[in-house]
N, C-alpha and C. Protein backbone atom coordinates (compact mmCIF):
# COMPACT_ATOMS: atom_id res chain seq x y z
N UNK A 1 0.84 -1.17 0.00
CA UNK A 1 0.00 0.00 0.00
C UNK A 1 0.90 1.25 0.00
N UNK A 2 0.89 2.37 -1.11
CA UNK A 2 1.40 3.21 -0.99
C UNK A 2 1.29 4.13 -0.02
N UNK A 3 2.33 5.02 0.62
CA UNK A 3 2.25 5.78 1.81
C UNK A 3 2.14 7.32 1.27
N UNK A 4 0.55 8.10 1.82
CA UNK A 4 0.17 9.36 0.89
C UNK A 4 1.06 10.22 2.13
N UNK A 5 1.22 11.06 1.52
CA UNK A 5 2.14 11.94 1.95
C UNK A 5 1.57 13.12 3.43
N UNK A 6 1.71 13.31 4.38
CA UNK A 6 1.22 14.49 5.12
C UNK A 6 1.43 15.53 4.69
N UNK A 7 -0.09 16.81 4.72
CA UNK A 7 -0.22 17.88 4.32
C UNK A 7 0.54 18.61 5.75
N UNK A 8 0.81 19.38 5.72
CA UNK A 8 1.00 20.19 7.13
C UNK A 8 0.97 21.60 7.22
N UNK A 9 0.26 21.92 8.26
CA UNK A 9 -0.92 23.23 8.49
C UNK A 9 0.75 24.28 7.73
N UNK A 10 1.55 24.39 9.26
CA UNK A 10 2.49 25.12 8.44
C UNK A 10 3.23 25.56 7.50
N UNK A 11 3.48 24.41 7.10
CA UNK A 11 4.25 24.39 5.63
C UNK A 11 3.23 24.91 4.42
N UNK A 12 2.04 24.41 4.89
CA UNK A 12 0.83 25.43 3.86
C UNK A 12 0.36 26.64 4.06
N UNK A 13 0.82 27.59 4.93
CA UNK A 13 1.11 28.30 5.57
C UNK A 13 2.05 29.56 4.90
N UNK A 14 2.99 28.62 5.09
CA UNK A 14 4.49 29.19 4.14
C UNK A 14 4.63 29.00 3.50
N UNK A 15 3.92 28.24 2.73
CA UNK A 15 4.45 28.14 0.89
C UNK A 15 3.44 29.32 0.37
N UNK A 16 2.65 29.63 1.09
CA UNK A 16 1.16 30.12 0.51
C UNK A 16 1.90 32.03 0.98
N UNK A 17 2.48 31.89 1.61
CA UNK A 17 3.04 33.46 1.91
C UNK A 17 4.37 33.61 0.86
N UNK A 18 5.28 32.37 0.87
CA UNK A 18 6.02 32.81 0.20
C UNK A 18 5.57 32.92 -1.75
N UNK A 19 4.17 32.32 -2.00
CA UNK A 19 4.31 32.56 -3.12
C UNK A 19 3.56 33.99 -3.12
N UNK A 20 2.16 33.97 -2.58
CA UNK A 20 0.92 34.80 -2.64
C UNK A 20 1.63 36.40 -2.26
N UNK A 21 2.30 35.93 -1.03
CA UNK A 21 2.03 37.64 -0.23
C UNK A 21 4.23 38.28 -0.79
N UNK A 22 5.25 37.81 -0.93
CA UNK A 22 6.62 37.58 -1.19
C UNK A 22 7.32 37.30 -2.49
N UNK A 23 6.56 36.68 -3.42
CA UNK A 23 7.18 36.33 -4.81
C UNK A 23 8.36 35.67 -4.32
N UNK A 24 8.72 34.46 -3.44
CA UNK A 24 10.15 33.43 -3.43
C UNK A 24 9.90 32.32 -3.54
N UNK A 25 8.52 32.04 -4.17
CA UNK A 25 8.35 30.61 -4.67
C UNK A 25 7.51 30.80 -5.72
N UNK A 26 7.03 29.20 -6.24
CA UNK A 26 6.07 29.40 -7.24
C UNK A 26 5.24 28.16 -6.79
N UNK A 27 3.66 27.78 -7.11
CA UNK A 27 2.99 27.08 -7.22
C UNK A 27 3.82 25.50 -8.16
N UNK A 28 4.53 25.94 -9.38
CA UNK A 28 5.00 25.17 -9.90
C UNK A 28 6.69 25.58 -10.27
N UNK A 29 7.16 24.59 -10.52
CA UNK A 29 8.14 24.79 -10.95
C UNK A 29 8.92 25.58 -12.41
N UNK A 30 9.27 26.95 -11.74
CA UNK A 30 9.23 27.94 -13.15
C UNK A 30 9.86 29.10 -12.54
N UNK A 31 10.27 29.77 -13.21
CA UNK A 31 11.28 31.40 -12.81
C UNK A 31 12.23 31.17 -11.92
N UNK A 32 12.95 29.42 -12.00
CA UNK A 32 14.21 29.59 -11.31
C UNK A 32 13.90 28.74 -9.99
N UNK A 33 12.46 29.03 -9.41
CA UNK A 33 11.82 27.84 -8.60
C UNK A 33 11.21 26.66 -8.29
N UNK A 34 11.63 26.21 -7.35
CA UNK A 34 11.42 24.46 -7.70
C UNK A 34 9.66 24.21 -7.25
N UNK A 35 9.25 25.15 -6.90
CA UNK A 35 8.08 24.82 -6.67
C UNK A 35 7.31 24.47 -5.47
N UNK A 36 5.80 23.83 -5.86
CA UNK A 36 5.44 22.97 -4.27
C UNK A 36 5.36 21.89 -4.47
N UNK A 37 5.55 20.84 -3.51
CA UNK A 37 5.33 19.47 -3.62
C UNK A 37 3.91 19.26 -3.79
N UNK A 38 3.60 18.47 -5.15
CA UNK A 38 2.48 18.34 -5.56
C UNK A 38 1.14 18.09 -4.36
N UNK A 39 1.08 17.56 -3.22
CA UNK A 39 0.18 17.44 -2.49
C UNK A 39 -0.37 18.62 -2.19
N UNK A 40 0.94 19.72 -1.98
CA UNK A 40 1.00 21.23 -1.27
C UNK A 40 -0.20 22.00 -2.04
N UNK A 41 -0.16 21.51 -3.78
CA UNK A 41 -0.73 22.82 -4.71
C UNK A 41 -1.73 23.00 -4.46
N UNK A 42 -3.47 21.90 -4.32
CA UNK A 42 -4.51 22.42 -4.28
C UNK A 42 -4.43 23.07 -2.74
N UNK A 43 -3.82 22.41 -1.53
CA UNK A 43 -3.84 22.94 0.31
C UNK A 43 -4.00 25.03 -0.29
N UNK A 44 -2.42 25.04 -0.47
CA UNK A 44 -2.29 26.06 -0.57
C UNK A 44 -2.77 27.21 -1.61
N UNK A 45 -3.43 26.78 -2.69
CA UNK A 45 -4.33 27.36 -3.30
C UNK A 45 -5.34 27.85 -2.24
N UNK A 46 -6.31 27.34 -1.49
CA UNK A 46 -7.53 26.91 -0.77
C UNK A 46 -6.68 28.04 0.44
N UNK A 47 -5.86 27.86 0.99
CA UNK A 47 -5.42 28.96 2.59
C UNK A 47 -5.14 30.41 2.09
N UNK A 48 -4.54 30.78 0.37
CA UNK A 48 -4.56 31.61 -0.35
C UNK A 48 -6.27 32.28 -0.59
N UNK A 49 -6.89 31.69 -0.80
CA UNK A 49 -8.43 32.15 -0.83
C UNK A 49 -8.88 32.17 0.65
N UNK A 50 -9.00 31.25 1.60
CA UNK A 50 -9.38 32.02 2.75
C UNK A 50 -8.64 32.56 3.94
N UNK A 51 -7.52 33.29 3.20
CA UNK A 51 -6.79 34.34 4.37
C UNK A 51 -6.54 35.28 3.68
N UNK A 52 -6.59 35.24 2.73
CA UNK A 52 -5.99 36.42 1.73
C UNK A 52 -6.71 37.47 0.94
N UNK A 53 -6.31 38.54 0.71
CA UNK A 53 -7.41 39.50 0.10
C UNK A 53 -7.59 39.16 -0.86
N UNK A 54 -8.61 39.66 -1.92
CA UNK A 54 -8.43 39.39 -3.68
C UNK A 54 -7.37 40.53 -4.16
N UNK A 55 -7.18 41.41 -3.50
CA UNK A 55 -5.93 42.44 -3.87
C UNK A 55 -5.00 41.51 -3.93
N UNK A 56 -4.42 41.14 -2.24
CA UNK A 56 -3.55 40.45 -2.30
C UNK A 56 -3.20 39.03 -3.53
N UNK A 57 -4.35 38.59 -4.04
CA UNK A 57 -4.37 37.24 -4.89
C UNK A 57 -3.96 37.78 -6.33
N UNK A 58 -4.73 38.98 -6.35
CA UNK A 58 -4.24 39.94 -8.36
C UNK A 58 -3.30 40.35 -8.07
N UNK A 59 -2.33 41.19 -7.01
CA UNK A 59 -1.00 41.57 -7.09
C UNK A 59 -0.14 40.23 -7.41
N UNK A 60 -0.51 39.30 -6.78
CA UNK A 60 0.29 37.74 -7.03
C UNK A 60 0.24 37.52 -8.48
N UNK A 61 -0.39 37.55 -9.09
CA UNK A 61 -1.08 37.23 -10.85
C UNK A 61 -0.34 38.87 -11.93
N UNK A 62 -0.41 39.78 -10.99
CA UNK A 62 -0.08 40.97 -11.93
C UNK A 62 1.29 41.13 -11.70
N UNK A 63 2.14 40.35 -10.36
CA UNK A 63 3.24 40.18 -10.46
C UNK A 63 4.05 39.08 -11.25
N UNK A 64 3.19 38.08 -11.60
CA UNK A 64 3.43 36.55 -12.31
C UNK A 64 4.09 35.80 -11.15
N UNK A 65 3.89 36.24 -10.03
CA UNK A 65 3.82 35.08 -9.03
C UNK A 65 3.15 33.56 -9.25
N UNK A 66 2.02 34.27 -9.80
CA UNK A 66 1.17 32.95 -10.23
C UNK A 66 0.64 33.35 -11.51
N UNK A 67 0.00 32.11 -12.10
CA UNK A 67 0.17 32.73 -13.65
C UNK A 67 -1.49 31.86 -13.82
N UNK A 68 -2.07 32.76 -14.63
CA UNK A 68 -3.81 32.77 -15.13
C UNK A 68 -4.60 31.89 -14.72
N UNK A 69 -3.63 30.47 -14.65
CA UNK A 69 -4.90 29.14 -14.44
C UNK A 69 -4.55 28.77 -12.91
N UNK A 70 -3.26 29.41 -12.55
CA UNK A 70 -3.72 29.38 -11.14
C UNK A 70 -4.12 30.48 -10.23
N UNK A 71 -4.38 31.58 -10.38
CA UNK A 71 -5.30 32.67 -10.41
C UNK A 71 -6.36 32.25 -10.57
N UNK A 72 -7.34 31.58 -11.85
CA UNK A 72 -8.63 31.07 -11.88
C UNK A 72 -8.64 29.92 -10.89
N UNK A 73 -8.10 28.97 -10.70
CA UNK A 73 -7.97 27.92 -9.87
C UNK A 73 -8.29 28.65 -8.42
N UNK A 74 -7.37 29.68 -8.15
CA UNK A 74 -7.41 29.89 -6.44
C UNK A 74 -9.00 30.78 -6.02
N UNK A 75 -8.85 31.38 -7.40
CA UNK A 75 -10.39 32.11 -7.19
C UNK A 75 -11.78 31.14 -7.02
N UNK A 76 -11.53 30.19 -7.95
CA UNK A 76 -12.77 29.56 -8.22
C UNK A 76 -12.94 28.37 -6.80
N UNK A 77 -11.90 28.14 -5.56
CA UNK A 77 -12.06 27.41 -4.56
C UNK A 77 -13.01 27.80 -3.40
């Protein structure tokens, strides 16, 4: 039986600041960054929508922090 991986409050936390609110990560792997560990992407999409402003979510998108389909993705959670 494969072993699924633990989400963890913090680390979704901080991936979700360092991409959303900091520009030093990315959702995926791109601009030099390695990314989130795939379990991380939908968590931290989802703590991005309920802690975060929609300012805060379009400065992320108008900075290319995050790029269109995950902008629609974080909105549409």
């Amino acid at each position: 039986m494969p072993v699924t991986p633990m989400v963890l409050g913090f680390r979704t936390s901080t991936y979700a600041m360092n991409i959303y609110r900091f520009g030093t990560n990315r959702l995926t792997a791109r601009d030099g960054f390695v990314g989130v560990p795939a379990e991380y992407y939908t968590p931290v999409e989802q703590y991005a929508k309920n802690n975060y402003t929609q300012a805060d979510i379009e400065n992320a998108l108008a900075l290319t922090w995050i790029n269109d389909q995950e902008y629609a993705e974080t909105i549409a959670l």
